[in-house]
Protein backbone atom coordinates (compact mmCIF):
# COMPACT_ATOMS: atom_id res chain seq x y z
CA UNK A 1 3.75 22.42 9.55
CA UNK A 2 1.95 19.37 8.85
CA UNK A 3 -0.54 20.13 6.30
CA UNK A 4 -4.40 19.81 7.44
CA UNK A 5 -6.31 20.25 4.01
CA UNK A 6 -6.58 22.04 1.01
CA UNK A 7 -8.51 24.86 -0.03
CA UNK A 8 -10.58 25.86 -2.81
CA UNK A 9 -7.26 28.28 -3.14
CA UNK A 10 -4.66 27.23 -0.68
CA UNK A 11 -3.15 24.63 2.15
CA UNK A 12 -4.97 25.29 5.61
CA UNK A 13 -2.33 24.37 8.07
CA UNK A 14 -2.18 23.65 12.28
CA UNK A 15 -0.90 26.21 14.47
CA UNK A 16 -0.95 28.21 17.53
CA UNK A 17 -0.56 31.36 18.49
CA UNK A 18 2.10 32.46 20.29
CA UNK A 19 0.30 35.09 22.48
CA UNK A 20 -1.45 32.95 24.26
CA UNK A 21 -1.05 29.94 23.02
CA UNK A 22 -4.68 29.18 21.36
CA UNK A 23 -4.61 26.27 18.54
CA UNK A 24 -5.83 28.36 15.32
CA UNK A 25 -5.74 27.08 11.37
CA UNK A 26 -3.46 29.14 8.72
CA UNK A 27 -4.55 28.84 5.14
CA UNK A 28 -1.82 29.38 3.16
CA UNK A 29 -1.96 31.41 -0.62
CA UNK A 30 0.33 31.62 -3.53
CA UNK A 31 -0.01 34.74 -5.31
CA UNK A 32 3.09 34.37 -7.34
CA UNK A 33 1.25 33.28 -10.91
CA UNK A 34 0.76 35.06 -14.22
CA UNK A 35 -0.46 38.47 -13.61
CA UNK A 36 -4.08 37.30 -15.09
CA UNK A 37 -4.70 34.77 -12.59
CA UNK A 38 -2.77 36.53 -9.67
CA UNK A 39 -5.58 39.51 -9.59
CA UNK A 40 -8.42 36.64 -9.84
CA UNK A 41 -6.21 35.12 -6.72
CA UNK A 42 -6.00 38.75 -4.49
CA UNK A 43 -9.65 39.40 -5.17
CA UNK A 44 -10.51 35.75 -4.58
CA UNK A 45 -8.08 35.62 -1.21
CA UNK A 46 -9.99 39.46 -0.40
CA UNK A 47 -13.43 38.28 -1.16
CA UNK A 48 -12.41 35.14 1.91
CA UNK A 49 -11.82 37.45 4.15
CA UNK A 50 -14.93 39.99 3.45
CA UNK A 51 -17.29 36.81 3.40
CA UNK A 52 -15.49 35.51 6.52
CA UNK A 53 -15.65 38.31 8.33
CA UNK A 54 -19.16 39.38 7.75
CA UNK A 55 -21.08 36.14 7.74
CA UNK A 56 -19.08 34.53 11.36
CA UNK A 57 -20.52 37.42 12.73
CA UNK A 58 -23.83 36.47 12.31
CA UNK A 59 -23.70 32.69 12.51
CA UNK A 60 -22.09 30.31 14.49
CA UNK A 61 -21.47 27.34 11.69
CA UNK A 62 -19.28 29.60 9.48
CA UNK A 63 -15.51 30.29 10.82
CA UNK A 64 -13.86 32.64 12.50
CA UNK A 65 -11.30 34.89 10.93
CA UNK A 66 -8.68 36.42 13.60
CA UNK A 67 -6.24 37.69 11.37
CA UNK A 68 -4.67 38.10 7.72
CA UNK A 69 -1.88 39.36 5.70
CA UNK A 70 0.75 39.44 2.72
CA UNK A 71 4.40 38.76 1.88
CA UNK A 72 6.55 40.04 -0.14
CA UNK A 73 7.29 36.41 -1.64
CA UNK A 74 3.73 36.25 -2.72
CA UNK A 75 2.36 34.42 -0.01
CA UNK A 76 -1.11 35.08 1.56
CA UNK A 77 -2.32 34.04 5.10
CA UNK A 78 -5.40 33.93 7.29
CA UNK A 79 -5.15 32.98 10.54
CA UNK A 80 -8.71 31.14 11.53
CA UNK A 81 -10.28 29.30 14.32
CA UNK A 82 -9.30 25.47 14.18
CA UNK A 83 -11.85 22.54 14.40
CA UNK A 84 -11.80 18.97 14.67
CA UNK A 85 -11.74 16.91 12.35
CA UNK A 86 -13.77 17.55 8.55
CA UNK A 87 -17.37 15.99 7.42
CA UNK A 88 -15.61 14.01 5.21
CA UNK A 89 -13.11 12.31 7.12
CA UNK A 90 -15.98 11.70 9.80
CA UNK A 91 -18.38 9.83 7.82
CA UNK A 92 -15.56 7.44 5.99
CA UNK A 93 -14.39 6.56 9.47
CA UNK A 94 -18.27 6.02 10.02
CA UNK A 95 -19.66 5.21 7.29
CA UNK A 96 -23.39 4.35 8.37
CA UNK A 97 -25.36 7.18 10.26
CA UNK A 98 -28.71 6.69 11.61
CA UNK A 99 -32.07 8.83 10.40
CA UNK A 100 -31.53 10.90 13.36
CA UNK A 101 -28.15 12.06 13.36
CA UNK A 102 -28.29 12.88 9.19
CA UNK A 103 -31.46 15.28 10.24
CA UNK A 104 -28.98 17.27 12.79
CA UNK A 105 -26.13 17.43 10.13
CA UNK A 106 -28.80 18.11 8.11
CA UNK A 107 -30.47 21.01 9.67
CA UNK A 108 -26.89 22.74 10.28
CA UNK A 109 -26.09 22.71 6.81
CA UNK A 110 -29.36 24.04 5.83
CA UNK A 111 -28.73 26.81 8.35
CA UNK A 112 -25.54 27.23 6.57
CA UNK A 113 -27.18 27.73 2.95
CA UNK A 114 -30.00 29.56 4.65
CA UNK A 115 -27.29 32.04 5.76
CA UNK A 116 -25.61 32.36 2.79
CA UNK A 117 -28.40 33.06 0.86
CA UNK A 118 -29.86 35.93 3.31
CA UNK A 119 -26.68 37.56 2.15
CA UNK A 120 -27.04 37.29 -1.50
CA UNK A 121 -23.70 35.16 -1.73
CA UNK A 122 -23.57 31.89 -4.18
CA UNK A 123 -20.80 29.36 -2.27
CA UNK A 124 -20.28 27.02 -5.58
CA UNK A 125 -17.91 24.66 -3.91
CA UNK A 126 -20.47 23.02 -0.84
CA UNK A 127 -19.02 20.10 0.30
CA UNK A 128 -18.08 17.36 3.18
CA UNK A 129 -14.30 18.67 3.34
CA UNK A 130 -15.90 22.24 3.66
CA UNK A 131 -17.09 21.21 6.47
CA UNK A 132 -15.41 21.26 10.22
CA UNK A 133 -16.76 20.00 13.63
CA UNK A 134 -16.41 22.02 16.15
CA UNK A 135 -16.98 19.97 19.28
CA UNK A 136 -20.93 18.95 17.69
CA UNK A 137 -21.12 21.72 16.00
CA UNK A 138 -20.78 21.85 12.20
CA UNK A 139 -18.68 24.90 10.45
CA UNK A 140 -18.42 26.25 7.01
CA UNK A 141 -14.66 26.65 6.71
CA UNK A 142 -13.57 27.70 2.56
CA UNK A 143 -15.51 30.69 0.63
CA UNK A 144 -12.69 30.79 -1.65
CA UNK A 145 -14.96 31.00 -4.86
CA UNK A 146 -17.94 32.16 -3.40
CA UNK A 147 -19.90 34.90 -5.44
CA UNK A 148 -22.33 37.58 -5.15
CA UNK A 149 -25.74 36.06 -6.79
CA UNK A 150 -26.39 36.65 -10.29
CA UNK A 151 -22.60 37.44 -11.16
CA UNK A 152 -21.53 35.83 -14.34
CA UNK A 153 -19.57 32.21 -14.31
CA UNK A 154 -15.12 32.51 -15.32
CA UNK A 155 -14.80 29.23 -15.80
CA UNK A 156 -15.92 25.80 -14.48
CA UNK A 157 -14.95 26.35 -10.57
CA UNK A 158 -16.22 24.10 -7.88
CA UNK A 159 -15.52 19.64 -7.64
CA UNK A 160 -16.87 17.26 -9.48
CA UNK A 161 -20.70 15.99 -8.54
CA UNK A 162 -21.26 18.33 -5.44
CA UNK A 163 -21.04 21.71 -7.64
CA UNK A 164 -23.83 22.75 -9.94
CA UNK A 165 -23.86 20.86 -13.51
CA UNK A 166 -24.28 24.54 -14.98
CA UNK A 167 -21.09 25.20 -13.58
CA UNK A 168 -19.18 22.74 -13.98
CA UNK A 169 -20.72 21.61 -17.59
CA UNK A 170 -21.61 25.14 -18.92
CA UNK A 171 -19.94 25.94 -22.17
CA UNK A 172 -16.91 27.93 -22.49
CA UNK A 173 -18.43 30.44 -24.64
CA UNK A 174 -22.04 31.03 -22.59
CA UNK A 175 -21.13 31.27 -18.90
CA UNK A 176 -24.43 30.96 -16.95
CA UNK A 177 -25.15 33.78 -14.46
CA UNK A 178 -24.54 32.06 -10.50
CA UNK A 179 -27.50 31.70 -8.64
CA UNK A 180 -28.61 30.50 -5.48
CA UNK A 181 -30.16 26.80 -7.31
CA UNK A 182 -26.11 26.29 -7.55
CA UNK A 183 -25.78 25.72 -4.18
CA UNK A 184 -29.40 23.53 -3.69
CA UNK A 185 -27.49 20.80 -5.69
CA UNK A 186 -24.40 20.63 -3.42
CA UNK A 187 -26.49 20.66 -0.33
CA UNK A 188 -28.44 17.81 -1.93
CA UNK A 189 -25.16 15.96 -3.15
CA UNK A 190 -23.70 16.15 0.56
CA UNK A 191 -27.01 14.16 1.83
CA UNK A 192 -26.68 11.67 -0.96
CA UNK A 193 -22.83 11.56 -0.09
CA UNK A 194 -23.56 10.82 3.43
CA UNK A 195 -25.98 7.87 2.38
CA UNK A 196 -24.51 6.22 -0.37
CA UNK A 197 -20.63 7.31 0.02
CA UNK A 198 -20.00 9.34 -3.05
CA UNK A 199 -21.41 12.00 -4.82
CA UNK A 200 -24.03 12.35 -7.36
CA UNK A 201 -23.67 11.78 -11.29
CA UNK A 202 -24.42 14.74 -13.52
CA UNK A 203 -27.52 13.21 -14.93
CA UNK A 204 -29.40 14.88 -17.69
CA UNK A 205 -32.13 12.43 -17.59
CA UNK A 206 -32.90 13.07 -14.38
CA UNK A 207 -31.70 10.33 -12.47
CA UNK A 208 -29.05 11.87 -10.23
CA UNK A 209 -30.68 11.68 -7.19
CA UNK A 210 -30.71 7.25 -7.78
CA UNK A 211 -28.44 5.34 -6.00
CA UNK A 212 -25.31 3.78 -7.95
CA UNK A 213 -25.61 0.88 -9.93
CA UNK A 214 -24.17 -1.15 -7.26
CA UNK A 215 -26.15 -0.05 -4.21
CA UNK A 216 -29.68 -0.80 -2.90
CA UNK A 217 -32.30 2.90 -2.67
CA UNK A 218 -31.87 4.17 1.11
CA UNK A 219 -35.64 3.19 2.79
CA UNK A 220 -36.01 6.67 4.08
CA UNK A 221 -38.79 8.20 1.86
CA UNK A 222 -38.18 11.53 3.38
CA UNK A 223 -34.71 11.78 2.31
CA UNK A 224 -35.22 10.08 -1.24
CA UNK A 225 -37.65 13.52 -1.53
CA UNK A 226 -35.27 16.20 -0.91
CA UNK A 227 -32.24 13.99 -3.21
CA UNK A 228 -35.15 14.05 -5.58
CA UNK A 229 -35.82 18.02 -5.23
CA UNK A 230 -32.55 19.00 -5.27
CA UNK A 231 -30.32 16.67 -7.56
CA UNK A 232 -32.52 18.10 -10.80
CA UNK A 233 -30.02 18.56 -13.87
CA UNK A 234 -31.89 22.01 -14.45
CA UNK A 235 -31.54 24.90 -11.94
CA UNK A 236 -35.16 26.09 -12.17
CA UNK A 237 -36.55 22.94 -11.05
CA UNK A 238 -34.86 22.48 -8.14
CA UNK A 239 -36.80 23.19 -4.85
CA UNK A 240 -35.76 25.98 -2.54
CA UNK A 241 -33.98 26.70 0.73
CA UNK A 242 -37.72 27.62 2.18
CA UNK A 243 -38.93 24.64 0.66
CA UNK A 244 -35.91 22.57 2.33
CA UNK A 245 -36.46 24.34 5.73
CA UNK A 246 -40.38 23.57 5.95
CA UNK A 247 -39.68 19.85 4.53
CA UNK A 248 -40.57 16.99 7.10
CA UNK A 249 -37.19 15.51 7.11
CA UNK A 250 -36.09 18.90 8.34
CA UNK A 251 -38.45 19.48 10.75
CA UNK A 252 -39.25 16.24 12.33
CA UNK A 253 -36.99 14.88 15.51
């Protein structure tokens, strides 16, 4: 195989199945670690496939499982729908994107957080490569490290800029408890991705949602708000997903 990406804990590969010859995507696990981090791996590769299964079934931008299963070499598999090409690789072939098309990304995204949230799951690890087109339609492809809210932080999961500072920064010794505010700021560093090209600095004077030093403020009041509302160092003062949904950038054509 030709590899496609990587996952927050495996290769997603290109396939098809044989049956009937429909193009799917196989993410590929290694199990075969330490016996420590092998059980975080199983319940991580089992909580995939729980998320998967439960949350495609309600919306249409999070992916399809078909199929999984283990081999005696170690080796983990789900078998998944397979998209187009990723957010990220999208946007650096196109770098600019007018007003209007950033609101319909936009809103599909939100519906993806909105979802997420209804179920009481934290994602962590939001981001463009997360992200698959299907045809116009954007999917949520990797819940690797997705938790239940309110579960206690293991260790500083999640990339650089688009998860949480109080995940990634958080001391080793004082975990912070996952809540949905983790996700706000990766929501909010996609949008400032898609505008200035690269993610958001952790901060802690507040200034995360400013452009880099080497790059003119986007005109777009509207979406200078939500960076604003979203790309706050502390948790508790970033807005919410209702607050997101009723905001005019998200609501007006």
């Amino acid at each position: 195989f030709t590899q496609e990406r990587s996952g927050a804990f495996g290769r997603v590969y290109p396939a098809q199945r044989q049956k009937d010859g429909v193009n799917v995507a196989v993410k590929v696990v290694s199990l075969a670690e330490s016996s420590s981090s092998s059980s975080y791996l199983v319940e991580s590769f089992l909580n995939e496939v729980r998320q998967s299964t439960r949350l495609s079934s309600e919306s249409k931008h999070v992916v399809k499982m078909f199929d999984f299963d283990f081999h005696p070499s170690g080796l983990a598999f789900i078998v998944m729908e397979r998209g187009d090409q990723d957010l990220e690789k999208t946007l650096i072939s196109q770098p600019t994107l007018p007003v209007s098309q950033q609101k319909v990304l936009w809103r599909q995204i939100l519906n993806i957080l909105i979802t997420l949230h209804k179920h009481s799951i934290v994602h962590l690890d939001l981001k463009p490569s997360n992200l698959v087109f299907f045809g116009n339609r954007l999917k949520l492809v990797d819940l690797g490290i997705a938790q239940k809210a309110n579960t206690r932080g293991q260790g500083p999961n999640g990339t650089f800029g688009y998860t949480a500072p109080e995940v990634r920064l958080a001391p080793h010794d004082a975990w912070p408890r996952y809540t949905s505010r983790a996700d706000i700021w990766s929501v909010g560093a996609i949008l400032y991705w898609i505008n200035y090209g690269t993610s958001p600095k952790y901060d802690h004077h507040n200034r995360s949602y400013r452009p880099p030093h080497d790059l003119p403020s986007i005109k777009e009041e509207n979406i200078v708000d939500v960076l604003r509302h979203t790309l706050q160092m502390d948790p508790y003062q970033r807005s919410s997903t209702n607050w997101l949904a009723q905001h005019s950038f998200t609501r007006s054509s």
